[in-house]
C-alpha atoms as a PDB file:
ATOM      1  CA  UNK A   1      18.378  -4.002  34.002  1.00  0.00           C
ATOM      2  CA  UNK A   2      20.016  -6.293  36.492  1.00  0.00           C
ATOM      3  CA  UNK A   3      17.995  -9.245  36.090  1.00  0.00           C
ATOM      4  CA  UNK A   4      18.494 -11.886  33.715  1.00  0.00           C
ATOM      5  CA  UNK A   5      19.196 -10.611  29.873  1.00  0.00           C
ATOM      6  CA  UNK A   6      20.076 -13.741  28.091  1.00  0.00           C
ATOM      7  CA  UNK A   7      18.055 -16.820  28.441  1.00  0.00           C
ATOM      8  CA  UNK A   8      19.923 -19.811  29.220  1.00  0.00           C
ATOM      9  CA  UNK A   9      23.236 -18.548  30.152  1.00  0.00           C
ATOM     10  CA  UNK A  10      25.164 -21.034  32.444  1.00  0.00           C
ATOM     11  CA  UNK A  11      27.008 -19.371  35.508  1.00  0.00           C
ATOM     12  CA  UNK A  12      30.351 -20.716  33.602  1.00  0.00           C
ATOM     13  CA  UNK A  13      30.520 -20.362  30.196  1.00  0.00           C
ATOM     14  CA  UNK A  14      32.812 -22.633  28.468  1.00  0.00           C
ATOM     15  CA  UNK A  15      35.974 -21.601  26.569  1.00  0.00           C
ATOM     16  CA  UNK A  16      35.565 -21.922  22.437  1.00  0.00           C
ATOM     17  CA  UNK A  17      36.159 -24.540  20.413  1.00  0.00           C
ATOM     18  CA  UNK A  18      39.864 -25.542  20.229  1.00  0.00           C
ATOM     19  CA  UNK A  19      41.289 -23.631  17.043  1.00  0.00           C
ATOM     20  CA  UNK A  20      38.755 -20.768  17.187  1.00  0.00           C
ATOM     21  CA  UNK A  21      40.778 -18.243  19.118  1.00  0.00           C
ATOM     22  CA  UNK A  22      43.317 -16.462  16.893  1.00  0.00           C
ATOM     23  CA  UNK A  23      46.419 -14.960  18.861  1.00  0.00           C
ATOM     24  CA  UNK A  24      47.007 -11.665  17.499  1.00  0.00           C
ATOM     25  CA  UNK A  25      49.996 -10.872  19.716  1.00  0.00           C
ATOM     26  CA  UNK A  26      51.961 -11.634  22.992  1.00  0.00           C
ATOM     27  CA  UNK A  27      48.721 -12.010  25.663  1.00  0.00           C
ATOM     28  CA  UNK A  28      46.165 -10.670  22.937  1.00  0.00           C
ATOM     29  CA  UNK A  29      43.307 -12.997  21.179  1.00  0.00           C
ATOM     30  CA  UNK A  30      40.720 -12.336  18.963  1.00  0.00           C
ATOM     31  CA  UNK A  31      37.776 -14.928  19.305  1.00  0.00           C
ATOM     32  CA  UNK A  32      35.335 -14.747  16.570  1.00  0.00           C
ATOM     33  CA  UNK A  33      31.410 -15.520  17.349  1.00  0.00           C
ATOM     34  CA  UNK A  34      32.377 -15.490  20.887  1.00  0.00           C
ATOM     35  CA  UNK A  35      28.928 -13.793  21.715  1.00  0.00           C
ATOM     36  CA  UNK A  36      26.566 -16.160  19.620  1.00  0.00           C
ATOM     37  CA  UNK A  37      23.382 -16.203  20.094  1.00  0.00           C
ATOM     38  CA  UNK A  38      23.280 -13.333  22.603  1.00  0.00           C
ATOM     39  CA  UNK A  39      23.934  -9.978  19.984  1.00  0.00           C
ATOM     40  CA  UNK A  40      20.633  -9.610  19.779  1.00  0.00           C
ATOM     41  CA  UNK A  41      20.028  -9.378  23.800  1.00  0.00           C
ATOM     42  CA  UNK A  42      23.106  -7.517  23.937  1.00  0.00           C
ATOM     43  CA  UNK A  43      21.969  -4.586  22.028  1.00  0.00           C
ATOM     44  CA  UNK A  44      18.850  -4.634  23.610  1.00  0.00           C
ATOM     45  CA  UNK A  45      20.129  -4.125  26.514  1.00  0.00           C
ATOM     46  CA  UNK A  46      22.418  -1.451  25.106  1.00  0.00           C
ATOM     47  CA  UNK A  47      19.262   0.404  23.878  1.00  0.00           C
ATOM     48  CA  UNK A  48      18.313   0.078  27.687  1.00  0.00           C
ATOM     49  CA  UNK A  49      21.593   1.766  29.182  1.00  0.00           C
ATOM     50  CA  UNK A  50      21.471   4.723  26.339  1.00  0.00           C
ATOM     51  CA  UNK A  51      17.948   5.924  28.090  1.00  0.00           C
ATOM     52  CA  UNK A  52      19.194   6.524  31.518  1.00  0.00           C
ATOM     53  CA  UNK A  53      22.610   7.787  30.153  1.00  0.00           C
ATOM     54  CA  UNK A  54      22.415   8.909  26.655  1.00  0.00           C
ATOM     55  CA  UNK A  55      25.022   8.778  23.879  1.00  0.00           C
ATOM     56  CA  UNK A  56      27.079  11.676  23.234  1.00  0.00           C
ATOM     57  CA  UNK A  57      30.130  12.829  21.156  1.00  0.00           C
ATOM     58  CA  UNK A  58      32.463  13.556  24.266  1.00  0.00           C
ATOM     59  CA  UNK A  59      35.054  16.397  23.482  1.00  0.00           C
ATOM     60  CA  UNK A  60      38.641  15.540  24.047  1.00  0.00           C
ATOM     61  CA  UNK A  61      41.108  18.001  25.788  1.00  0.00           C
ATOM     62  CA  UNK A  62      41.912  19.504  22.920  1.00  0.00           C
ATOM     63  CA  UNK A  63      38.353  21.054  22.275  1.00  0.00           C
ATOM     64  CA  UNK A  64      37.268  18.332  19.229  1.00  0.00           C
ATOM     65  CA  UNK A  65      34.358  16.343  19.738  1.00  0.00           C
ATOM     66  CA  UNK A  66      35.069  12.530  19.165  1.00  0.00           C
ATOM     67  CA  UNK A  67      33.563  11.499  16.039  1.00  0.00           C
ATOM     68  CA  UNK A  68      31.989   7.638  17.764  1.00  0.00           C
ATOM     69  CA  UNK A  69      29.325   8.842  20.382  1.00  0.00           C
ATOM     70  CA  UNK A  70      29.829   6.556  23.596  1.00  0.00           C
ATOM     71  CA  UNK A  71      28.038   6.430  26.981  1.00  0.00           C
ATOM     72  CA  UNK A  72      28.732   3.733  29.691  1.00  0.00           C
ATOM     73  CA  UNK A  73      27.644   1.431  32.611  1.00  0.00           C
ATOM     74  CA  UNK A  74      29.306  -0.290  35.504  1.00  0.00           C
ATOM     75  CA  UNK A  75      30.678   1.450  38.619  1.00  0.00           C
ATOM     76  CA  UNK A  76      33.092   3.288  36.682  1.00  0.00           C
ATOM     77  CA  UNK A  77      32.451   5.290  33.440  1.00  0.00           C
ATOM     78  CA  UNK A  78      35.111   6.818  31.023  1.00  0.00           C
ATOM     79  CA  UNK A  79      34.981  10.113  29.829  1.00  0.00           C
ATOM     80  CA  UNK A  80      36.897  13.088  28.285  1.00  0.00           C
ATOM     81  CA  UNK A  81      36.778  16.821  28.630  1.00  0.00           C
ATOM     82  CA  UNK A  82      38.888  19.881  29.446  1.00  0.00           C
ATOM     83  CA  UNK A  83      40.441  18.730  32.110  1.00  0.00           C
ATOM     84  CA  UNK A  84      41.785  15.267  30.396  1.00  0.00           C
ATOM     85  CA  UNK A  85      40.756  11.929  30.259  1.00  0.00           C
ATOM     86  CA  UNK A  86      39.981   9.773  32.701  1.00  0.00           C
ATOM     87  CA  UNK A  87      36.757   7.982  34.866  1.00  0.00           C
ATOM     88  CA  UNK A  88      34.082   9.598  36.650  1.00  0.00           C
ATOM     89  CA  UNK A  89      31.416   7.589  39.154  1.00  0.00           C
ATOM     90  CA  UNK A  90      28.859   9.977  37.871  1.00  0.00           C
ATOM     91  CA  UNK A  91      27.527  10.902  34.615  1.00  0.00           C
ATOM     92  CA  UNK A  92      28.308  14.270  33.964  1.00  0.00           C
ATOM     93  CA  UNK A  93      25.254  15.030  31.805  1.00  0.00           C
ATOM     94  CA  UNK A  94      23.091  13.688  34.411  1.00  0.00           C
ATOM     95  CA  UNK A  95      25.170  13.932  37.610  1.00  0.00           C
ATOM     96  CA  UNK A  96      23.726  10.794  38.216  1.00  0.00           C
ATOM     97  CA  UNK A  97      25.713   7.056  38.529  1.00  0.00           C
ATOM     98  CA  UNK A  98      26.230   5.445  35.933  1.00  0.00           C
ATOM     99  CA  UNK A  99      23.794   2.695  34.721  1.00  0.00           C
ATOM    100  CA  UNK A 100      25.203  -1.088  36.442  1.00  0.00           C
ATOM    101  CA  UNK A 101      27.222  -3.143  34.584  1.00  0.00           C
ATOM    102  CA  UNK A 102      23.857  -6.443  34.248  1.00  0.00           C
ATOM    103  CA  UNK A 103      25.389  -9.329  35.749  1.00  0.00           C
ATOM    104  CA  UNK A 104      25.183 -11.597  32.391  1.00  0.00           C
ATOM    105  CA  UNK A 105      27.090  -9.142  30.361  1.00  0.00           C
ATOM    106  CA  UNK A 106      30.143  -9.103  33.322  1.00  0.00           C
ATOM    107  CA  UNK A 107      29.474 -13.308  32.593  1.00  0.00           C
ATOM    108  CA  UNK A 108      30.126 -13.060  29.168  1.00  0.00           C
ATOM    109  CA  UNK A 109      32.984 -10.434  29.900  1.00  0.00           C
ATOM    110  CA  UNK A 110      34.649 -12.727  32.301  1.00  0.00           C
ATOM    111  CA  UNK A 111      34.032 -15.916  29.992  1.00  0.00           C
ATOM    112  CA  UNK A 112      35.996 -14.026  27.281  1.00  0.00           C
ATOM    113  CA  UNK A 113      38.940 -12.597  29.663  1.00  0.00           C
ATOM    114  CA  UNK A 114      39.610 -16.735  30.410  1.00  0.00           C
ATOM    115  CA  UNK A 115      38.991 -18.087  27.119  1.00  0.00           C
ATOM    116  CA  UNK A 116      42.372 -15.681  26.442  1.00  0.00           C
ATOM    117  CA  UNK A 117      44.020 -16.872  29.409  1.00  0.00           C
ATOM    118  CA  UNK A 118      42.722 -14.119  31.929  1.00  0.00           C
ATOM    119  CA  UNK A 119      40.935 -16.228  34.548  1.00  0.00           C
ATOM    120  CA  UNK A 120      40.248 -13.487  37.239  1.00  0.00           C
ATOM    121  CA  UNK A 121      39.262 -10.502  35.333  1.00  0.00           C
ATOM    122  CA  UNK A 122      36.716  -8.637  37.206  1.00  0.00           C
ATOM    123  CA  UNK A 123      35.153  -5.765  35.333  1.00  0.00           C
ATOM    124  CA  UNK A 124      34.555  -2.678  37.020  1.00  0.00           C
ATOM    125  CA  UNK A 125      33.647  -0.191  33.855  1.00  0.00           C
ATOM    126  CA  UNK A 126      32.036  -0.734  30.168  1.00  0.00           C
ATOM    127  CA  UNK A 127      32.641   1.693  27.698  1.00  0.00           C
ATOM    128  CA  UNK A 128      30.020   1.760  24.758  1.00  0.00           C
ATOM    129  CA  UNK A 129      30.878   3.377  21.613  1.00  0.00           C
ATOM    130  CA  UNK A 130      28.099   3.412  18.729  1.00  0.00           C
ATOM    131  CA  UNK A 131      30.073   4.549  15.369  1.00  0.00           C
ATOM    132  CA  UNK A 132      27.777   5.791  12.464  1.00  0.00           C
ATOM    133  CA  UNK A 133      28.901   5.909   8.997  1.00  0.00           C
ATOM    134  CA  UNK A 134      32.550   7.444   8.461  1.00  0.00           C
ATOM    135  CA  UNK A 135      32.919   7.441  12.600  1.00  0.00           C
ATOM    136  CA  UNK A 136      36.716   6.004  13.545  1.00  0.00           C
ATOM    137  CA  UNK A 137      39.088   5.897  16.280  1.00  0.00           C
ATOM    138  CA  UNK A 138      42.590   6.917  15.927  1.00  0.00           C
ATOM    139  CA  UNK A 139      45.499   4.477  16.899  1.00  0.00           C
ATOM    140  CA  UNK A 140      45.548   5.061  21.248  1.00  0.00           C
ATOM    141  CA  UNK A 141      46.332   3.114  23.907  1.00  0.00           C
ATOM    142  CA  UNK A 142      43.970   2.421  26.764  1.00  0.00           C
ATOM    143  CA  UNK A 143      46.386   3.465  29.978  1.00  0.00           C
ATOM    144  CA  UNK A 144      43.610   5.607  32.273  1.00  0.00           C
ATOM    145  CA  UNK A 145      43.372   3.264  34.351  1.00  0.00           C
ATOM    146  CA  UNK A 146      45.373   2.834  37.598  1.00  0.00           C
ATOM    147  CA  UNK A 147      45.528  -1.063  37.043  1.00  0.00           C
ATOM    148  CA  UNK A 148      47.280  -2.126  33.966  1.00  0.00           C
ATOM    149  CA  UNK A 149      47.441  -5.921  35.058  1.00  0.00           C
ATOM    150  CA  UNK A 150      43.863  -6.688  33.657  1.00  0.00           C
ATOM    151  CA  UNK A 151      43.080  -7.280  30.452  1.00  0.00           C
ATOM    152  CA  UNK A 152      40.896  -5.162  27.887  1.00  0.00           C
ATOM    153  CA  UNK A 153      37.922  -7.019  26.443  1.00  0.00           C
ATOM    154  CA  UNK A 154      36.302  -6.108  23.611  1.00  0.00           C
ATOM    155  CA  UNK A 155      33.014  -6.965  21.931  1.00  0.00           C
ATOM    156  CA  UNK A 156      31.703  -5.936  18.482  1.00  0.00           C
ATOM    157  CA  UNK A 157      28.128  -5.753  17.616  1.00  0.00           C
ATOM    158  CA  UNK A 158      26.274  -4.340  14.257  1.00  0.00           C
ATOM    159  CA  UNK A 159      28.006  -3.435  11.341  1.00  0.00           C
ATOM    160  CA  UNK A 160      31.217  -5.155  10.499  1.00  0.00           C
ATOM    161  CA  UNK A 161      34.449  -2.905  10.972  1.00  0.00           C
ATOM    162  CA  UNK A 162      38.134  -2.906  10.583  1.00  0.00           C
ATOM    163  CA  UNK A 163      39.946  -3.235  13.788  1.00  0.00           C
ATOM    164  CA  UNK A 164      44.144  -1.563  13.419  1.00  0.00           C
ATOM    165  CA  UNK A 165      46.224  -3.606  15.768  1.00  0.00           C
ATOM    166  CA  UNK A 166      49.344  -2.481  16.234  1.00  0.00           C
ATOM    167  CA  UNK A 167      52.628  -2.478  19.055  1.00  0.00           C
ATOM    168  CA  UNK A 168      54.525  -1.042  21.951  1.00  0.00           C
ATOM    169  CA  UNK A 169      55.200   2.158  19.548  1.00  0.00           C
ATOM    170  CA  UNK A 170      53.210   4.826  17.213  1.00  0.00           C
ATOM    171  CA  UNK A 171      54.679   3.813  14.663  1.00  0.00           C
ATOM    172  CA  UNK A 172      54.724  -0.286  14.673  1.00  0.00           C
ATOM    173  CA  UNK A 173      53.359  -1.959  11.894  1.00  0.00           C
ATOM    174  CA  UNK A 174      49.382  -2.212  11.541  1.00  0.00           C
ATOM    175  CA  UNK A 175      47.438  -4.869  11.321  1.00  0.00           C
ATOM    176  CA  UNK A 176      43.700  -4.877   9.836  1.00  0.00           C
ATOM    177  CA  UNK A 177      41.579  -7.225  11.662  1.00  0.00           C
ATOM    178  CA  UNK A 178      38.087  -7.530  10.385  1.00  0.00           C
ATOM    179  CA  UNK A 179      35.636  -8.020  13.241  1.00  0.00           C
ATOM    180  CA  UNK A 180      32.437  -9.202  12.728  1.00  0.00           C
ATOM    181  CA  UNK A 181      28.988  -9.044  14.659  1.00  0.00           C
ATOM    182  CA  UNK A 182      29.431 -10.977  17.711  1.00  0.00           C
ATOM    183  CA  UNK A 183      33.633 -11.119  17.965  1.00  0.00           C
ATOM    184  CA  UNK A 184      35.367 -10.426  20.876  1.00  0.00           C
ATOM    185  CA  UNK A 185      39.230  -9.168  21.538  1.00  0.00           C
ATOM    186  CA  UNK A 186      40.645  -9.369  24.107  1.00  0.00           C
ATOM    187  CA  UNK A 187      44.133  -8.065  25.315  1.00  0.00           C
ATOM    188  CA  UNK A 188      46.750  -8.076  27.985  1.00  0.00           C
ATOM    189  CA  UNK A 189      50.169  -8.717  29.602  1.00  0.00           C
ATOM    190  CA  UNK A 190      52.500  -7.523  27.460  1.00  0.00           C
ATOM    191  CA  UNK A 191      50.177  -6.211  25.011  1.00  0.00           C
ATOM    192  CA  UNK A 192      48.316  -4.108  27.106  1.00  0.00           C
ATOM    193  CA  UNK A 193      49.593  -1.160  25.812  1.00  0.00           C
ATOM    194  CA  UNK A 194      49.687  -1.280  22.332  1.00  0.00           C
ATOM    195  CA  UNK A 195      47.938   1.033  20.464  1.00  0.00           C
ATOM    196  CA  UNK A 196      44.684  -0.102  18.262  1.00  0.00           C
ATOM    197  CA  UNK A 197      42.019   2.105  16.757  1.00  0.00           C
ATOM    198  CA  UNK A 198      38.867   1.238  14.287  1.00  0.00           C
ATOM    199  CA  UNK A 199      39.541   2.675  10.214  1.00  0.00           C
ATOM    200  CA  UNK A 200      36.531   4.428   9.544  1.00  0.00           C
ATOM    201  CA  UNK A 201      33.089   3.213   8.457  1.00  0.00           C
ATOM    202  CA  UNK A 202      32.222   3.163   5.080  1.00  0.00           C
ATOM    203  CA  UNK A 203      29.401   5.614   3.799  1.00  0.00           C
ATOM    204  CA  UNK A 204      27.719   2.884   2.365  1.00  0.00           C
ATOM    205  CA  UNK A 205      27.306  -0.241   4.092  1.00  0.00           C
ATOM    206  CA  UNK A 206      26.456  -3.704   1.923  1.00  0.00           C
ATOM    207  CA  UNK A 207      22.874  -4.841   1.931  1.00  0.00           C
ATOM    208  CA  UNK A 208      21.100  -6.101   4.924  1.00  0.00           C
ATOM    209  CA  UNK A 209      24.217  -4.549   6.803  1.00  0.00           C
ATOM    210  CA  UNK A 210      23.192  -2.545  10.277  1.00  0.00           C
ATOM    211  CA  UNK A 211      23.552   0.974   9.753  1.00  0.00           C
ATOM    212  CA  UNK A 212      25.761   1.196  12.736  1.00  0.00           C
ATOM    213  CA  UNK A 213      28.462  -0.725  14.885  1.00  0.00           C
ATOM    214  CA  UNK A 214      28.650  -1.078  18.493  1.00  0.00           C
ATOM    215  CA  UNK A 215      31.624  -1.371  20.512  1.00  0.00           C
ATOM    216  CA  UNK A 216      31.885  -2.482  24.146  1.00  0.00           C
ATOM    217  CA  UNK A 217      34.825  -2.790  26.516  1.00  0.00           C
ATOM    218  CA  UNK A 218      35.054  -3.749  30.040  1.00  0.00           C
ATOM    219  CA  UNK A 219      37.693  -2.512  31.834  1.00  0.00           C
ATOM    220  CA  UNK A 220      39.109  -3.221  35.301  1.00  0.00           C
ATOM    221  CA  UNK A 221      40.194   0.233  36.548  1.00  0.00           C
ATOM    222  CA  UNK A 222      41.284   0.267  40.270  1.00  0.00           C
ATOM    223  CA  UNK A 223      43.731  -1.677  41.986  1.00  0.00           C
ATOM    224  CA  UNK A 224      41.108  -4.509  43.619  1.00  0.00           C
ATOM    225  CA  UNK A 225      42.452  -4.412  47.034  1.00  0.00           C
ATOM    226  CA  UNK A 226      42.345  -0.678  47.113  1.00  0.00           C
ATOM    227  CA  UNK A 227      38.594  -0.956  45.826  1.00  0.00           C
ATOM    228  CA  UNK A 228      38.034  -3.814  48.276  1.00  0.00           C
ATOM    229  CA  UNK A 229      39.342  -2.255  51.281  1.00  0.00           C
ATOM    230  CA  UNK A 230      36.524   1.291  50.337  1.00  0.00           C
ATOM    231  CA  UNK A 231      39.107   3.286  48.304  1.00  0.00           C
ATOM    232  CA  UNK A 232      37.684   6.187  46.611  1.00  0.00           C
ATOM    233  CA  UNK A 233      39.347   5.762  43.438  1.00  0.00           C
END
């Protein structure tokens, strides 16, 4: 799983076409098609990574299992239990590492994080949530991990879904952001803790619709120098 996924992917992708990036808020882009041509190898490779660490419905500190199911890959992995939230080396349904983050999906990852303006994001975690029918995430912010500095980037996959963007506080204003098979998000600097969440799926979906939606984000968690210099974090 750490060989080459896509065919044909340069070592530096370019940035989109000028006027294809949509700020969404202060650091924070959405950048529609930014995957192209590569969904298809993208899930495939998710498909891969779900074998050696299965999806699951991970239950949150307050005893309710989380309606998406997720799994991960990259030195890191996210996950929720008892004890809280927060990232784990090990899978703890396997007590084995985590599956590595392939080296073309960090690419594209990376390629995203500067096409918002985030030249030297280096991913160290990818969270993969699959939502079925009716599946949603609650408004949240992402602040688990120890470096707040890097961006969040997000990719979409499957079935269409409705992305809730919203600010600093709870209670901001919403937006509804349709993403699309193959969009990415990505956001930072002073929106890097704004809270955002998914409204659910539709029972239904419209013909020749996937079933299901796939979500990845790639996440820096540790402070690099501390990871650089053999921190344990």
């Amino acid at each position: 799983m750490q060989g080459q996924l896509f065919d044909n992917l340069p070592e530096q992708l370019s940035p989109m076409p000028a006027g294809a990036a949509h700020p969404i808020g202060p650091g924070a882009m959405h950048l529609p098609g930014f995957i192209g041509t590569h969904a298809a190898a993208i899930l495939a490779t998710i498909q891969a990574i779900s074998r050696q660490a299965p999806f699951r419905h991970m239950m949150t500190p307050g005893s309710h299992a989380m309606s998406v199911s997720m799994t991960n890959c990259g030195l890191l992995g996210w996950i929720t239990d008892a004890q809280g939230y927060r990232y784990s080396r090990t899978d703890p349904a396997t007590h084995m590492p985590w599956p590595p983050l392939p080296a073309d999906l960090e690419t594209l990852a990376r390629a995203a994080a500067a096409a918002a303006g985030y030249p030297d994001f280096r991913p160290e975690a990818c969270l993969i949530n699959c939502y079925a029918p009716g599946s949603r995430m609650g408004l949240h912010q992402d602040r688990d991990e120890a470096d707040l500095s890097a961006p969040i980037v997000s990719f979409s996959l499957g079935r269409s879904a409705t992305f809730l963007w919203g600010g600093a506080r709870r209670n901001d204003p919403v937006a509804r952001i349709i993403l699309q098979q193959g969009d990415a998000i990505v956001w930072g600097g002073p929106s890097r803790l704004y809270f955002h969440g998914i409204a659910p799926l539709a029972r239904r979906c419209a013909p020749q619709e996937p079933e299901l939606r796939y979500n990845l984000t790639f996440r820096r968690v540790t402070h690099l120098a501390l990871r650089d210099e053999g921190g344990t974090r």
